[in-house]
N, C-alpha and C. Protein backbone atom coordinates (compact mmCIF):
# COMPACT_ATOMS: atom_id res chain seq x y z
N UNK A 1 190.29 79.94 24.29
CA UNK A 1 190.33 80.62 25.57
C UNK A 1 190.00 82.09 25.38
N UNK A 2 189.26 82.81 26.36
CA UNK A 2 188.64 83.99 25.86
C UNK A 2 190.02 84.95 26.86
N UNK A 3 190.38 86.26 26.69
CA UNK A 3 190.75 87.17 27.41
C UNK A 3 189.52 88.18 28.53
N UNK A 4 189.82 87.91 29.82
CA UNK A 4 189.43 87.94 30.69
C UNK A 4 189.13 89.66 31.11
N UNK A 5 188.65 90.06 31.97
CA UNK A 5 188.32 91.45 31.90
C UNK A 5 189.92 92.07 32.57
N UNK A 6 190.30 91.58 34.00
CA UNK A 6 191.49 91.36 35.01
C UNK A 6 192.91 91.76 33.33
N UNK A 7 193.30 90.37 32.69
CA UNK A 7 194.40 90.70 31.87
C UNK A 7 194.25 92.12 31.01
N UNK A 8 193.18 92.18 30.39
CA UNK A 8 192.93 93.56 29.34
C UNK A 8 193.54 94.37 30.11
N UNK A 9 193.25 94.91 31.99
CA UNK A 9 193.16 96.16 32.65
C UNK A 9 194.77 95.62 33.15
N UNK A 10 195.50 94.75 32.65
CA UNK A 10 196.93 94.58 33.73
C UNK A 10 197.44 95.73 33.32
N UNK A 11 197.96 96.26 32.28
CA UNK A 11 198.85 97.96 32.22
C UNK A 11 198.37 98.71 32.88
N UNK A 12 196.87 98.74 33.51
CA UNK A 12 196.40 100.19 34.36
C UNK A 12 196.41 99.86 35.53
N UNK A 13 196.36 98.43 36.21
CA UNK A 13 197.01 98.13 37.37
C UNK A 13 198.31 97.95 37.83
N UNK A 14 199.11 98.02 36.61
CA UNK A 14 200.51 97.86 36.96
C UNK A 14 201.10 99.23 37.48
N UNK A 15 201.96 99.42 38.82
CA UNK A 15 202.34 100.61 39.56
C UNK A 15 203.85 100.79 38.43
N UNK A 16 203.61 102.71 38.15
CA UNK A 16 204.73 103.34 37.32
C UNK A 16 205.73 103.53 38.27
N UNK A 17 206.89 102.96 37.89
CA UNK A 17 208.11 103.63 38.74
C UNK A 17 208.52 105.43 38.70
N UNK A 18 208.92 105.87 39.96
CA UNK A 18 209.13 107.07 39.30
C UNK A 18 210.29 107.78 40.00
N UNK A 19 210.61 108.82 39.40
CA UNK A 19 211.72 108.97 39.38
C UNK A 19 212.44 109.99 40.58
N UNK A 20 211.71 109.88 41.28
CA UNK A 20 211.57 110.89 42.76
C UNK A 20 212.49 109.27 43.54
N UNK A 21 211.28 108.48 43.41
CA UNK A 21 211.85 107.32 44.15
C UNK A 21 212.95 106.95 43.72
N UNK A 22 213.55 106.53 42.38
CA UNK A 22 215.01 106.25 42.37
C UNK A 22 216.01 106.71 42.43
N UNK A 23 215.47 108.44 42.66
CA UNK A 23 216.69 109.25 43.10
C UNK A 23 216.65 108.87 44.80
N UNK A 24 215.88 108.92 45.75
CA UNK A 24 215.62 108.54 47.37
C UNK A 24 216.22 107.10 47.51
N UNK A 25 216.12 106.45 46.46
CA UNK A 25 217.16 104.97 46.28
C UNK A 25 218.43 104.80 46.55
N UNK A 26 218.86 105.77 45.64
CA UNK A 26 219.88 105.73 45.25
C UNK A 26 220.71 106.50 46.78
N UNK A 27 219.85 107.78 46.71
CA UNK A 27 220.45 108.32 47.90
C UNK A 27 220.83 107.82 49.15
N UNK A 28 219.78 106.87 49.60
CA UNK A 28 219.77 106.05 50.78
C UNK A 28 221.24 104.80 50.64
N UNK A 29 221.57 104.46 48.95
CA UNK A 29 222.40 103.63 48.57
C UNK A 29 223.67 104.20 49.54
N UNK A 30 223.93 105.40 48.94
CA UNK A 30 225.26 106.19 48.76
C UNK A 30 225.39 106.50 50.73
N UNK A 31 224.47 106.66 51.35
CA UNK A 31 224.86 107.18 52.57
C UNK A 31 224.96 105.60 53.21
N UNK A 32 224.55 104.52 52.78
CA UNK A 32 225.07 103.21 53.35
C UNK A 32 226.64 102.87 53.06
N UNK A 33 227.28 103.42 52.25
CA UNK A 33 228.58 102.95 51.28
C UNK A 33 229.08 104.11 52.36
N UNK A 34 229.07 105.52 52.40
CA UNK A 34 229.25 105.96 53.21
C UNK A 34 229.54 105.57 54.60
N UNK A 35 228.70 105.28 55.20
CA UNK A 35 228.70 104.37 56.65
C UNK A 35 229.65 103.31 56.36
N UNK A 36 229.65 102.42 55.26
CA UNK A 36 231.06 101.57 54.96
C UNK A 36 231.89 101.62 54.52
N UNK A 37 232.44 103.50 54.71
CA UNK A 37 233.93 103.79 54.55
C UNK A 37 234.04 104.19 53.34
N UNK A 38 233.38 104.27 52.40
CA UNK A 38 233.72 104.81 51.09
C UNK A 38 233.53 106.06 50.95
N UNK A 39 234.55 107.11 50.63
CA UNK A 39 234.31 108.27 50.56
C UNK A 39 233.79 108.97 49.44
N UNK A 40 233.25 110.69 49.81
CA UNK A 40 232.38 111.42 48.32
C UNK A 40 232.80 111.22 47.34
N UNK A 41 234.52 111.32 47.13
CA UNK A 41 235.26 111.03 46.26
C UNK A 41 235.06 110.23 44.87
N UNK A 42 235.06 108.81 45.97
CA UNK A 42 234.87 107.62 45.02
C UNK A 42 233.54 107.64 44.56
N UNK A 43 232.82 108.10 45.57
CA UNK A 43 231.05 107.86 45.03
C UNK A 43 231.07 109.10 43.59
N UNK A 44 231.53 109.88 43.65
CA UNK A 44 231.16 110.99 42.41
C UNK A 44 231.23 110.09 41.02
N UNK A 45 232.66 109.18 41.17
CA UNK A 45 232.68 108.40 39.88
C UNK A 45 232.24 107.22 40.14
N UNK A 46 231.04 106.69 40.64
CA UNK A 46 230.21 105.30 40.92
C UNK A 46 228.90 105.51 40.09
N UNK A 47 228.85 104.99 38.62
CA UNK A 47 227.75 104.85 38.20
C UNK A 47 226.40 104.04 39.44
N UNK A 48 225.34 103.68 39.00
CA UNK A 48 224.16 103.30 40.02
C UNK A 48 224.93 101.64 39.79
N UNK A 49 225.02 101.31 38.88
CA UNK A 49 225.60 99.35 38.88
C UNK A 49 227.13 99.45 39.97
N UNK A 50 227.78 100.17 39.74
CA UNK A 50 228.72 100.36 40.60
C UNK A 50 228.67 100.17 42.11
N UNK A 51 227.64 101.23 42.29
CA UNK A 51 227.00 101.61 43.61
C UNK A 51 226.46 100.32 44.54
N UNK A 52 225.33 99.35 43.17
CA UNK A 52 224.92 98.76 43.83
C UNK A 52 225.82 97.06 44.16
N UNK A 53 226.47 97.39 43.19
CA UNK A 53 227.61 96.30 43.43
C UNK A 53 228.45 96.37 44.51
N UNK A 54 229.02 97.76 44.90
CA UNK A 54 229.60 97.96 46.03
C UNK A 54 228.78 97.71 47.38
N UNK A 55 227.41 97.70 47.30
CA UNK A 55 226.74 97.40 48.63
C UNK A 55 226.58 96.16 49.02
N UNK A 56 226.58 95.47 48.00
CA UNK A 56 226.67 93.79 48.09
C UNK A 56 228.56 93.39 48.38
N UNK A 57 228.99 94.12 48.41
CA UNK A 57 230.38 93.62 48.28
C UNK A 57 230.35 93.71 50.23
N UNK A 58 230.03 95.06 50.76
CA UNK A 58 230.08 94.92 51.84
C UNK A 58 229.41 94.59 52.43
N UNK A 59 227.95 94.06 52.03
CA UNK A 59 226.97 93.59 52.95
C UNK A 59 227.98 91.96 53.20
N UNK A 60 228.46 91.31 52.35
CA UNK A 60 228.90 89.99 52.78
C UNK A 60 230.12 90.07 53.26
């Protein structure tokens, strides 16, 4: 099987995450937890797994 022109170029088509956006993530996280009662308080000591665990806790 030969390698195709498409696979060689997949790393230069693949989109870089960056880090503007996972801070606007995160932010948008924290003002939803907010809206569901959790105060600055608690959020200061909420790592991001924390955070996002807590949004699933109250989404259900």
């Amino acid at each position: 099987m030969r390698i195709r022109r498409a696979m060689r170029k997949k790393p230069l088509r693949r989109p870089v995450k960056k880090p503007r956006l996972k801070r606007r993530r995160i932010m948008e996280q924290k003002k939803r937890l907010a809206a569901a009662g959790i105060t600055e308080e608690q959020m200061i000591h909420m790592n991001t797994r924390q955070i996002r665990a807590a949004i699933r806790e109250t989404a259900a």
